[in-house]
Every structure is written in structure tokens, then in C-alpha cells.
PDB file of N, CA and C in Angstrom:
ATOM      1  N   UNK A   1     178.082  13.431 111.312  1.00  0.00           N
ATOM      2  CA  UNK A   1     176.803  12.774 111.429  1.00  0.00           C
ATOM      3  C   UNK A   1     175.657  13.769 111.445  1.00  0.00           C
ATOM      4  N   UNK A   2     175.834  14.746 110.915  1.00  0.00           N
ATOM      5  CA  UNK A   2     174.726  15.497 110.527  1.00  0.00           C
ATOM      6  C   UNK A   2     173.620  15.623 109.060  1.00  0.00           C
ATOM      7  N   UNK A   3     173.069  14.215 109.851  1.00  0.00           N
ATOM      8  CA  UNK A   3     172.279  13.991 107.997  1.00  0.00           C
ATOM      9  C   UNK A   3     170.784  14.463 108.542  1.00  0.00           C
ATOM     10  N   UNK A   4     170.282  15.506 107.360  1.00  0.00           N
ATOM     11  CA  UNK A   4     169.381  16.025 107.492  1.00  0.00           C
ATOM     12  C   UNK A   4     168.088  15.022 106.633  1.00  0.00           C
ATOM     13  N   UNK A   5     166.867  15.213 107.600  1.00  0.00           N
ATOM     14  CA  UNK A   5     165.915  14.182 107.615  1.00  0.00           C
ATOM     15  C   UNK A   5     164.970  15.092 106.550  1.00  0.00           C
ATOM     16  N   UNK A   6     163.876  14.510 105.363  1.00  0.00           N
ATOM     17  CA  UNK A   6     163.520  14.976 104.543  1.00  0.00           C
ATOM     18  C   UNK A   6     162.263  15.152 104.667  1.00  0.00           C
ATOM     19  N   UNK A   7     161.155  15.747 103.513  1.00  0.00           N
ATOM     20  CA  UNK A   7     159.666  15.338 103.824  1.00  0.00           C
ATOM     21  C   UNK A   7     159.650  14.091 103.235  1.00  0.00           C
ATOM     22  N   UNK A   8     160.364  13.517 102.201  1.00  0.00           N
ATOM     23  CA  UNK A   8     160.363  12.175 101.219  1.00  0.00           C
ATOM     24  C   UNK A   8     160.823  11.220 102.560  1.00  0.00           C
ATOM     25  N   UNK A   9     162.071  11.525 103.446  1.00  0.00           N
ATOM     26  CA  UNK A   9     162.094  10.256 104.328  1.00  0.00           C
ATOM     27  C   UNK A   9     160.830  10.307 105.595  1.00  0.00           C
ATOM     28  N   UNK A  10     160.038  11.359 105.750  1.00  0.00           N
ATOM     29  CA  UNK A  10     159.011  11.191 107.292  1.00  0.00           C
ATOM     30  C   UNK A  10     158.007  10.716 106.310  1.00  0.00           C
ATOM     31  N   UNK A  11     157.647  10.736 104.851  1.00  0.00           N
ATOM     32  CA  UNK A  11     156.800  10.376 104.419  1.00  0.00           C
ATOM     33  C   UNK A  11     156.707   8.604 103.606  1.00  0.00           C
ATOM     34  N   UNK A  12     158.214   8.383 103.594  1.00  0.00           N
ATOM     35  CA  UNK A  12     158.453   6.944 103.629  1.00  0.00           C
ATOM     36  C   UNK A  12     158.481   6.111 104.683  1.00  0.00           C
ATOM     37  N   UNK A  13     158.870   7.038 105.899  1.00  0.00           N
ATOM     38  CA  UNK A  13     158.613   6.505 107.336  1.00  0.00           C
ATOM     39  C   UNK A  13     157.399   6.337 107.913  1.00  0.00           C
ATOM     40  N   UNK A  14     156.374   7.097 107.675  1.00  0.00           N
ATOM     41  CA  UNK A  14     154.536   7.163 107.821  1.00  0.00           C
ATOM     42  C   UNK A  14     154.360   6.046 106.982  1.00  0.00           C
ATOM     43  N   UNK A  15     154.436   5.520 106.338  1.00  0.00           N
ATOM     44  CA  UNK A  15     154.550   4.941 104.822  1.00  0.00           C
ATOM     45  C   UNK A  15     154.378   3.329 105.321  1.00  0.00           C
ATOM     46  N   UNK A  16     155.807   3.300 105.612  1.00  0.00           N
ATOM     47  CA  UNK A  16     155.935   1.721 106.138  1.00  0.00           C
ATOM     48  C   UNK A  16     155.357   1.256 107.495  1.00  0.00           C
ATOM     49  N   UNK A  17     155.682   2.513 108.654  1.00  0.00           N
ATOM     50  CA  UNK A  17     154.637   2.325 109.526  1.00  0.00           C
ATOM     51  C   UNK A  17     153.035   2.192 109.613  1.00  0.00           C
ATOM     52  N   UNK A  18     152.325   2.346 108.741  1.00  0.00           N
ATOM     53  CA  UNK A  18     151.305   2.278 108.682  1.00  0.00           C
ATOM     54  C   UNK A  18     151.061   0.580 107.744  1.00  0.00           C
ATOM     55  N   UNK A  19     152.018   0.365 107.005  1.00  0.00           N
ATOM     56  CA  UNK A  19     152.096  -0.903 106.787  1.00  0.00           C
ATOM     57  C   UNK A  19     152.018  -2.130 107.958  1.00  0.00           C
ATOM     58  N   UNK A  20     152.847  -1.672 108.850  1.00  0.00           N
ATOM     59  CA  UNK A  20     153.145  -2.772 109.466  1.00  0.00           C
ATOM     60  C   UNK A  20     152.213  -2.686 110.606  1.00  0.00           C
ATOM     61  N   UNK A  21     151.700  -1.398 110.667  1.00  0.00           N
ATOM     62  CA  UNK A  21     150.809  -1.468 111.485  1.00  0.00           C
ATOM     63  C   UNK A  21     149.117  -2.406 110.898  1.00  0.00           C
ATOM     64  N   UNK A  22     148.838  -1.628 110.154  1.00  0.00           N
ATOM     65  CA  UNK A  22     147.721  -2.949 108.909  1.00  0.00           C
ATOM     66  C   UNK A  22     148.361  -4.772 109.387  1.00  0.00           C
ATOM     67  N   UNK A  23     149.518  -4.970 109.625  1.00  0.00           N
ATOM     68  CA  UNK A  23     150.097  -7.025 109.191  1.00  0.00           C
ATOM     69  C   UNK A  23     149.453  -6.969 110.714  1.00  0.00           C
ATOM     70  N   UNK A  24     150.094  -6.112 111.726  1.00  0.00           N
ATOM     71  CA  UNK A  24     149.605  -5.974 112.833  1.00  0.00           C
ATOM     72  C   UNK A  24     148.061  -6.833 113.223  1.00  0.00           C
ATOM     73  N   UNK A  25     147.598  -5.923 113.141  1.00  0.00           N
ATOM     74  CA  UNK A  25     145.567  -5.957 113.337  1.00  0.00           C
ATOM     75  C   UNK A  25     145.266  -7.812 112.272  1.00  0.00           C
ATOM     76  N   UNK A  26     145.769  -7.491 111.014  1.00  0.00           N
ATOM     77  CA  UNK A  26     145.042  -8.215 110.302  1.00  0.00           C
ATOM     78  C   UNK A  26     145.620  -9.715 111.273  1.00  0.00           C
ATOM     79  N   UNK A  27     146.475  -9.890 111.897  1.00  0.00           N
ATOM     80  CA  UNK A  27     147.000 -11.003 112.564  1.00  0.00           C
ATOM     81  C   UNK A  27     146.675 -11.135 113.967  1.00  0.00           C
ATOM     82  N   UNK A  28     145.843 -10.069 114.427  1.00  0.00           N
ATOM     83  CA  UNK A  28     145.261 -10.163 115.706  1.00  0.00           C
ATOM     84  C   UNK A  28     143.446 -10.076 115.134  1.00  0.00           C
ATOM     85  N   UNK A  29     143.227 -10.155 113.962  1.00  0.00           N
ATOM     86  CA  UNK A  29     141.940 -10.203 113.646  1.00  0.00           C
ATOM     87  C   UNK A  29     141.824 -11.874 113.377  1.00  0.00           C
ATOM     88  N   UNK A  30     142.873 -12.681 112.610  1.00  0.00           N
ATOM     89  CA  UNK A  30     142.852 -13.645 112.541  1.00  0.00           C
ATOM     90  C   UNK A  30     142.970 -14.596 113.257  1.00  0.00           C
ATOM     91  N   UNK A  31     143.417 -14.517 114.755  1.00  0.00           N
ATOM     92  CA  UNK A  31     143.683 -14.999 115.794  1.00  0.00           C
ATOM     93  C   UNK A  31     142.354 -14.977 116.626  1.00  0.00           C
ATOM     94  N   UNK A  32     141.675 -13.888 116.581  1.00  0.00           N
ATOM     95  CA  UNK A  32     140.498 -13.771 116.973  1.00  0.00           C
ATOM     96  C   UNK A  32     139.336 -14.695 116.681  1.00  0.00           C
ATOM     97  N   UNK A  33     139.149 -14.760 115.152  1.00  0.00           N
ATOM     98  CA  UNK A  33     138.115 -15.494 114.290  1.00  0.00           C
ATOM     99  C   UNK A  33     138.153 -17.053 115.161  1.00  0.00           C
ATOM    100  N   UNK A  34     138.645 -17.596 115.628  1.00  0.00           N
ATOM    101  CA  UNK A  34     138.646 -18.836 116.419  1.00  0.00           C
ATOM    102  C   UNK A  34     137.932 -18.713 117.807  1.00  0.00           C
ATOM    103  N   UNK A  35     137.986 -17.639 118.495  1.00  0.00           N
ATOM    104  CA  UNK A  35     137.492 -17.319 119.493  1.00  0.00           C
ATOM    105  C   UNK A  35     136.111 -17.119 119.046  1.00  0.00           C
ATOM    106  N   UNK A  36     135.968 -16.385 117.797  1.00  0.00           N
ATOM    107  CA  UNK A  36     134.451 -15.776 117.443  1.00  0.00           C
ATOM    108  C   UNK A  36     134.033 -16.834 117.489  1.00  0.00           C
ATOM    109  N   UNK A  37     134.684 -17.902 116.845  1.00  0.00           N
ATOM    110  CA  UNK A  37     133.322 -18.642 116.215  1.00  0.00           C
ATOM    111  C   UNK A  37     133.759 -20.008 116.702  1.00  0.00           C
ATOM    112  N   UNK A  38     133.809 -20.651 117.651  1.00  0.00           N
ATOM    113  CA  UNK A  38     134.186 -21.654 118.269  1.00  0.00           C
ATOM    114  C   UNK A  38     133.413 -22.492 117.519  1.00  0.00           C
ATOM    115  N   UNK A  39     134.122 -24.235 117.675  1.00  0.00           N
ATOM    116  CA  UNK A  39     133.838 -25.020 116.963  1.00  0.00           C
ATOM    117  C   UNK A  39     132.129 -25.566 117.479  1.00  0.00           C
ATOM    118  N   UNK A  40     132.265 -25.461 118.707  1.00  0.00           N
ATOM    119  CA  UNK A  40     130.934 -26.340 119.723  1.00  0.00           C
ATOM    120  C   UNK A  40     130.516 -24.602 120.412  1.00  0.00           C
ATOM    121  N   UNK A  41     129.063 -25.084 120.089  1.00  0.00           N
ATOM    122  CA  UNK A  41     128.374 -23.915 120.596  1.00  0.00           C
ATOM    123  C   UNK A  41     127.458 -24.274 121.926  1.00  0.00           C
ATOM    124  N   UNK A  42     127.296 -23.506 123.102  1.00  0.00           N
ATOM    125  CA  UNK A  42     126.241 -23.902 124.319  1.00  0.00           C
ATOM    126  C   UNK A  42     124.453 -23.657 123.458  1.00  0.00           C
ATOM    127  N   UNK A  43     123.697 -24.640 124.484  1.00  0.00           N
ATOM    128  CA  UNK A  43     122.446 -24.458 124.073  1.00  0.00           C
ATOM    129  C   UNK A  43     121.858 -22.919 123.976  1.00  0.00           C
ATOM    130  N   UNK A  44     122.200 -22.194 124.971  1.00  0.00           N
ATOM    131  CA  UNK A  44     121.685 -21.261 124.750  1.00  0.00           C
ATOM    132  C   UNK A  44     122.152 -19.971 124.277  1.00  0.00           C
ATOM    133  N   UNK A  45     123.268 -20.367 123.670  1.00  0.00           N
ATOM    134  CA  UNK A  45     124.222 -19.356 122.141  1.00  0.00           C
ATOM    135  C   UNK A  45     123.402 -19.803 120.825  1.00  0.00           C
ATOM    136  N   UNK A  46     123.005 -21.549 121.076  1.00  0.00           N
ATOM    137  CA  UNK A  46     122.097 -21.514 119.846  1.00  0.00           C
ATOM    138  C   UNK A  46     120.795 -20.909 119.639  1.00  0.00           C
ATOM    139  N   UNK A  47     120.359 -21.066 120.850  1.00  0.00           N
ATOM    140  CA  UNK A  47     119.057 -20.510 121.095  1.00  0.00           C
ATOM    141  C   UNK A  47     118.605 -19.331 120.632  1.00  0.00           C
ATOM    142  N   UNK A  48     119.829 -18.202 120.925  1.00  0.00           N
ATOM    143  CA  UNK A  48     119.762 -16.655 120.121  1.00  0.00           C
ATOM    144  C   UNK A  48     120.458 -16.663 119.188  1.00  0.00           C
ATOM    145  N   UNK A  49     121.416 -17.471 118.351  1.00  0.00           N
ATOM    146  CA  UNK A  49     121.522 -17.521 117.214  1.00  0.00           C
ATOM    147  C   UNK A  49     120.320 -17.961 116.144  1.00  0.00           C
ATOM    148  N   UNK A  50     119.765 -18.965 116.630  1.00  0.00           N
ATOM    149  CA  UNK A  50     118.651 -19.208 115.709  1.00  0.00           C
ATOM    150  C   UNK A  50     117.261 -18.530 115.919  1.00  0.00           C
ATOM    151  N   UNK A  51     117.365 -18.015 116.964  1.00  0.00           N
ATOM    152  CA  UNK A  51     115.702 -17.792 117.400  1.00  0.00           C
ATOM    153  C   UNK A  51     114.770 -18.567 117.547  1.00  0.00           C
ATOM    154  N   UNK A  52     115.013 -20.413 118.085  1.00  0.00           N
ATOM    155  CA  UNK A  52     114.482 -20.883 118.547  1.00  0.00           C
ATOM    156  C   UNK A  52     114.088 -21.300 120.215  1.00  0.00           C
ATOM    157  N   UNK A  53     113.518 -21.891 120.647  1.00  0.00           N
ATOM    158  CA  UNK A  53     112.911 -22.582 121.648  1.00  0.00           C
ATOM    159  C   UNK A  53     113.921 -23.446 122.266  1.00  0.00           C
ATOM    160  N   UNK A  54     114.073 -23.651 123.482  1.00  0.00           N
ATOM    161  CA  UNK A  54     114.648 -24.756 124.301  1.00  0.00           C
ATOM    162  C   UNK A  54     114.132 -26.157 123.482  1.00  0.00           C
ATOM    163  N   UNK A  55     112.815 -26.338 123.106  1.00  0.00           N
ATOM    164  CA  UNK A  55     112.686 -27.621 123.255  1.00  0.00           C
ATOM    165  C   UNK A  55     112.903 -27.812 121.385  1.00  0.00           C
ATOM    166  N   UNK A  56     112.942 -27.189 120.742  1.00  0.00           N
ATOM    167  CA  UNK A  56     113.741 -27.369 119.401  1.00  0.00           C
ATOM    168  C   UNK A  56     114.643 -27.554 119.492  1.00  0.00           C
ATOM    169  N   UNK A  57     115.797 -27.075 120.172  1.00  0.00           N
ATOM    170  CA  UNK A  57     116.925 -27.588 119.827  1.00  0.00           C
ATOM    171  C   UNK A  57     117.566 -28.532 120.839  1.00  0.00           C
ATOM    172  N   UNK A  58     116.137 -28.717 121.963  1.00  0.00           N
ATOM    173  CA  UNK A  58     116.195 -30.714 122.625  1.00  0.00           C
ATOM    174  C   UNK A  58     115.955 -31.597 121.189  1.00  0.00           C
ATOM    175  N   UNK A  59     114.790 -31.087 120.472  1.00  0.00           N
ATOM    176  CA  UNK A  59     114.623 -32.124 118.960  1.00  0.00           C
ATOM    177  C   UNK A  59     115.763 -32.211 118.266  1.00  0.00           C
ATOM    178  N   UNK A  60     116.248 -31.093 118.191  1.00  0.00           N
ATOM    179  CA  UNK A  60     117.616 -31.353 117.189  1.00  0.00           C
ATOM    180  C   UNK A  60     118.387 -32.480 117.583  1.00  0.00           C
ATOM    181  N   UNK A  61     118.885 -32.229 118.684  1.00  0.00           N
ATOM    182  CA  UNK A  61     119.364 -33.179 119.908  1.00  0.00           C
ATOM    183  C   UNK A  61     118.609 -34.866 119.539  1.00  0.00           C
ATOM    184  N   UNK A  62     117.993 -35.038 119.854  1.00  0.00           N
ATOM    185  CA  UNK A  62     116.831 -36.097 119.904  1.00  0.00           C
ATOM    186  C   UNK A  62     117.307 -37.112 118.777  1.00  0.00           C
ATOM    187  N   UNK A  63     116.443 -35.957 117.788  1.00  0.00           N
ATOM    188  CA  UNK A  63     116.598 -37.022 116.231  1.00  0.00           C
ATOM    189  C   UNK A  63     117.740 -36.946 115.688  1.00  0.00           C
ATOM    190  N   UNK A  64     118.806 -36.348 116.403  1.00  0.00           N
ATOM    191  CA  UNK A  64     119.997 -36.744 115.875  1.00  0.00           C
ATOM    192  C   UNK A  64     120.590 -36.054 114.551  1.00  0.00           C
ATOM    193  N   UNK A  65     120.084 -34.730 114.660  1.00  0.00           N
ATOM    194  CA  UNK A  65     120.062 -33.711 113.136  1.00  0.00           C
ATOM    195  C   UNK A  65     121.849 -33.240 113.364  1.00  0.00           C
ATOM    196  N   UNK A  66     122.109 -33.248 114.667  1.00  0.00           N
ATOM    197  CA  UNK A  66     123.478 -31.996 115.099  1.00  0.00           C
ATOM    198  C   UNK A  66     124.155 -32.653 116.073  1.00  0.00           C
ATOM    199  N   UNK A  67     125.397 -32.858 115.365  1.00  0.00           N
ATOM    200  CA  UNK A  67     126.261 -33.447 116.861  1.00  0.00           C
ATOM    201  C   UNK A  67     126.537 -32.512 118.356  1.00  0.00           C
ATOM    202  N   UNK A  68     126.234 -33.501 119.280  1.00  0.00           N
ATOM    203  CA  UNK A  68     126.009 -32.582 120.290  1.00  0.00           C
ATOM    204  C   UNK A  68     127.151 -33.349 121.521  1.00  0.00           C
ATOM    205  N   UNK A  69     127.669 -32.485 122.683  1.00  0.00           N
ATOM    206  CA  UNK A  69     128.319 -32.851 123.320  1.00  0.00           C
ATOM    207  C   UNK A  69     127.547 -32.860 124.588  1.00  0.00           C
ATOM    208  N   UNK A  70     127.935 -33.608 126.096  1.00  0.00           N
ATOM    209  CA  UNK A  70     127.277 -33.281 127.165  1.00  0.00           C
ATOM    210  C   UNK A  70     128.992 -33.222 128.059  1.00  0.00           C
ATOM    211  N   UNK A  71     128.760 -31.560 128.589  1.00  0.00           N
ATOM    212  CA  UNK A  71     130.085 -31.764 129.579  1.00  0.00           C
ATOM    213  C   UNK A  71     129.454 -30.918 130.524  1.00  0.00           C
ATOM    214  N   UNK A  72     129.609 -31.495 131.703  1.00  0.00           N
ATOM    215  CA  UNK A  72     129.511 -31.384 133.177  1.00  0.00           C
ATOM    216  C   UNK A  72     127.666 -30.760 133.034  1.00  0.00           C
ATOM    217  N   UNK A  73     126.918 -31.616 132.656  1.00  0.00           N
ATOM    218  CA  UNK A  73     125.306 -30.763 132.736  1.00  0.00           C
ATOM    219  C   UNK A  73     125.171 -30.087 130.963  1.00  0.00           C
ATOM    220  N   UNK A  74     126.159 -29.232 130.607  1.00  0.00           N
ATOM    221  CA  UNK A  74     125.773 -28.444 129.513  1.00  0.00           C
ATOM    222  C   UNK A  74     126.039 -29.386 128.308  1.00  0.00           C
ATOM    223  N   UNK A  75     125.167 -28.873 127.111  1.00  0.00           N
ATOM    224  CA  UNK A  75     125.379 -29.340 126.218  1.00  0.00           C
ATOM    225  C   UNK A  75     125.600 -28.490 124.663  1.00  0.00           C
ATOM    226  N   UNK A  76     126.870 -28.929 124.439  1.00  0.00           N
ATOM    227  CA  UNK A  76     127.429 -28.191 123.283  1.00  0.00           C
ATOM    228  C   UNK A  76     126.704 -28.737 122.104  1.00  0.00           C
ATOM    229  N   UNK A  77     127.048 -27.868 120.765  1.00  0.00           N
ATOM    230  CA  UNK A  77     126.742 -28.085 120.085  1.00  0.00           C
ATOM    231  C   UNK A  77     127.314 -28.053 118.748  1.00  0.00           C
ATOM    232  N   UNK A  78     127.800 -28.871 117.989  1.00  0.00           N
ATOM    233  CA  UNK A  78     128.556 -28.454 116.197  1.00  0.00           C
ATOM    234  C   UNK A  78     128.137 -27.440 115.334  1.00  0.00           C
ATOM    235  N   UNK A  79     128.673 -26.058 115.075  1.00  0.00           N
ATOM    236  CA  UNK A  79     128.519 -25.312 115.076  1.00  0.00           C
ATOM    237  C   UNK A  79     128.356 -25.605 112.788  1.00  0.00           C
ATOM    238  N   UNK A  80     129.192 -26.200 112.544  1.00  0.00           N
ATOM    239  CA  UNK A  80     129.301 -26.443 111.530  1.00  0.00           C
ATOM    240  C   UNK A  80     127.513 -27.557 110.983  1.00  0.00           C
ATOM    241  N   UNK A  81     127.464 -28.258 112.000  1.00  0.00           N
ATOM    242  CA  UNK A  81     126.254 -29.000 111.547  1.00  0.00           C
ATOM    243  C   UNK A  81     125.040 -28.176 111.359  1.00  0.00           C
ATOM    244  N   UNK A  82     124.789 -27.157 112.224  1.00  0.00           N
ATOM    245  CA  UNK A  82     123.738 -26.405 112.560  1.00  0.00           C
ATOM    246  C   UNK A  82     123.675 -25.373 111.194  1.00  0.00           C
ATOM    247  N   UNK A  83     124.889 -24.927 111.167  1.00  0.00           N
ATOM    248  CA  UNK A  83     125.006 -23.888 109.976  1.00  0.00           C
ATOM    249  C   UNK A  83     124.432 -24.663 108.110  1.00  0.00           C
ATOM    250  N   UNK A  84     124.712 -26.180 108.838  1.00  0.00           N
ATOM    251  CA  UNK A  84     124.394 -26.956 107.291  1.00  0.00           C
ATOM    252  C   UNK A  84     122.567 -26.979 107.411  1.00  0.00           C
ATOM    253  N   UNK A  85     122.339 -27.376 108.555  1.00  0.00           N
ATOM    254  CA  UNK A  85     120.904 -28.095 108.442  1.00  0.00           C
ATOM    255  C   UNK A  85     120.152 -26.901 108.533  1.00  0.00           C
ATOM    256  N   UNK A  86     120.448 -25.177 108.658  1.00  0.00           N
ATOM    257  CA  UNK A  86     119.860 -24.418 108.486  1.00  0.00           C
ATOM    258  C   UNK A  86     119.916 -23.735 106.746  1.00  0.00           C
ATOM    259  N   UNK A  87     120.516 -24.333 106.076  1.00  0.00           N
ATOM    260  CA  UNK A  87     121.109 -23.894 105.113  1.00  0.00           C
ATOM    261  C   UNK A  87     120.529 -24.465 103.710  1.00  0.00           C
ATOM    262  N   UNK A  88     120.131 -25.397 104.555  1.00  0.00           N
ATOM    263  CA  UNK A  88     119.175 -26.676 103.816  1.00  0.00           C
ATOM    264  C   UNK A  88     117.504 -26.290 103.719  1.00  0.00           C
ATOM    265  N   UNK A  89     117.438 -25.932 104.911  1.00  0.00           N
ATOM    266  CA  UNK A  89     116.132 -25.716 105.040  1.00  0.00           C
ATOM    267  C   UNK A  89     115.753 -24.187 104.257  1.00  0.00           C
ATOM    268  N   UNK A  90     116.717 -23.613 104.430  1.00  0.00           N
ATOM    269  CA  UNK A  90     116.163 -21.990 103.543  1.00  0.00           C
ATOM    270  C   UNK A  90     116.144 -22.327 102.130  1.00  0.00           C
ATOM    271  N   UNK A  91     116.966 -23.270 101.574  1.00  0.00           N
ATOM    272  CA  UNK A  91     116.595 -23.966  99.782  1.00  0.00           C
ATOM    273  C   UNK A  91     115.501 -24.359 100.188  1.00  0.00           C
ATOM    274  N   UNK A  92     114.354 -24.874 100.811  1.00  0.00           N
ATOM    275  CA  UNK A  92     113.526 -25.217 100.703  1.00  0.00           C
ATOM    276  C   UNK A  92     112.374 -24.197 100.315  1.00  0.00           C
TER     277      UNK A  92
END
């Protein structure tokens, strides 16, 4: 059992390890993206996402532009609606 180890096998061994290290990350990056970007956002995540005012995004609320949630006092917000009705407005 004396098999001698090569530069071709530490360099096929760096090789695949660095492969599997890459499936690694890219599957703890993708696992992540759900956390980033949650479906319902708090008022005041929108607030510094958009750079508006408390009482803009009570209007949003109001006229009914963005589905909104109310749990325990706070109020969430559809993260997907907001991204449309801002998206709309910059074609303008």
C-alpha cells in the first residue's frame, strides 16, 4: 500500500474541492434570497426602501394601491405590489 500521491492527483483534488465548495455557497445563497426579500414588508422597511413619508404609504394603504396586512398593531406590506406600482410610475 505504498501508492505515491502526484501533482496531477493534489491538483485534481484542489480541483473538485473547490467545486463542491462553489454547490456549497451557491445553495446557502439561495436559501438566503427568501430571507432577503420576504414576501410582506413592515411600514417602515418601506419607508427606506422608497424614500417616502409615513403618511404616503398610509395613502397607499387607504386607496387601496398595495395589499397590506395588520398583525398585532404593525402593518405589512406586498412586497411584489409595491415593486409593480413603482415600476409603473417610472414609465411615466
Amino acid at each position: 500500500m505504498n501508492e505515491i500521491v502526484t501533482k496531477e492527483d493534489l491538483r485534481q483534488f484542489g480541483l473538485q474541492l473547490l467545486d463542491n465548495v462553489r454547490i456549497i455557497i451557491r445553495e446557502i445563497n439561495f436559501e438566503r434570497k427568501d430571507s432577503i426579500h420576504p414576501e410582506w414588508i413592515k411600514t417602515k422597511s418601506v419607508r427606506k426602501l422608497l424614500d417616502i413619508s409615513a403618511g404616503s404609504v398610509q395613502t397607499l394603504r387607504i386607496t387601496q394601491k398595495v395589499r397590506f396586512r395588520k398583525v398585532l398593531g404593525s402593518y405589512y406590506y406586498n412586497r411584489e405590489d409595491l415593486e409593480k406600482l413603482f415600476k409603473d410610475e417610472q414609465k411615466k
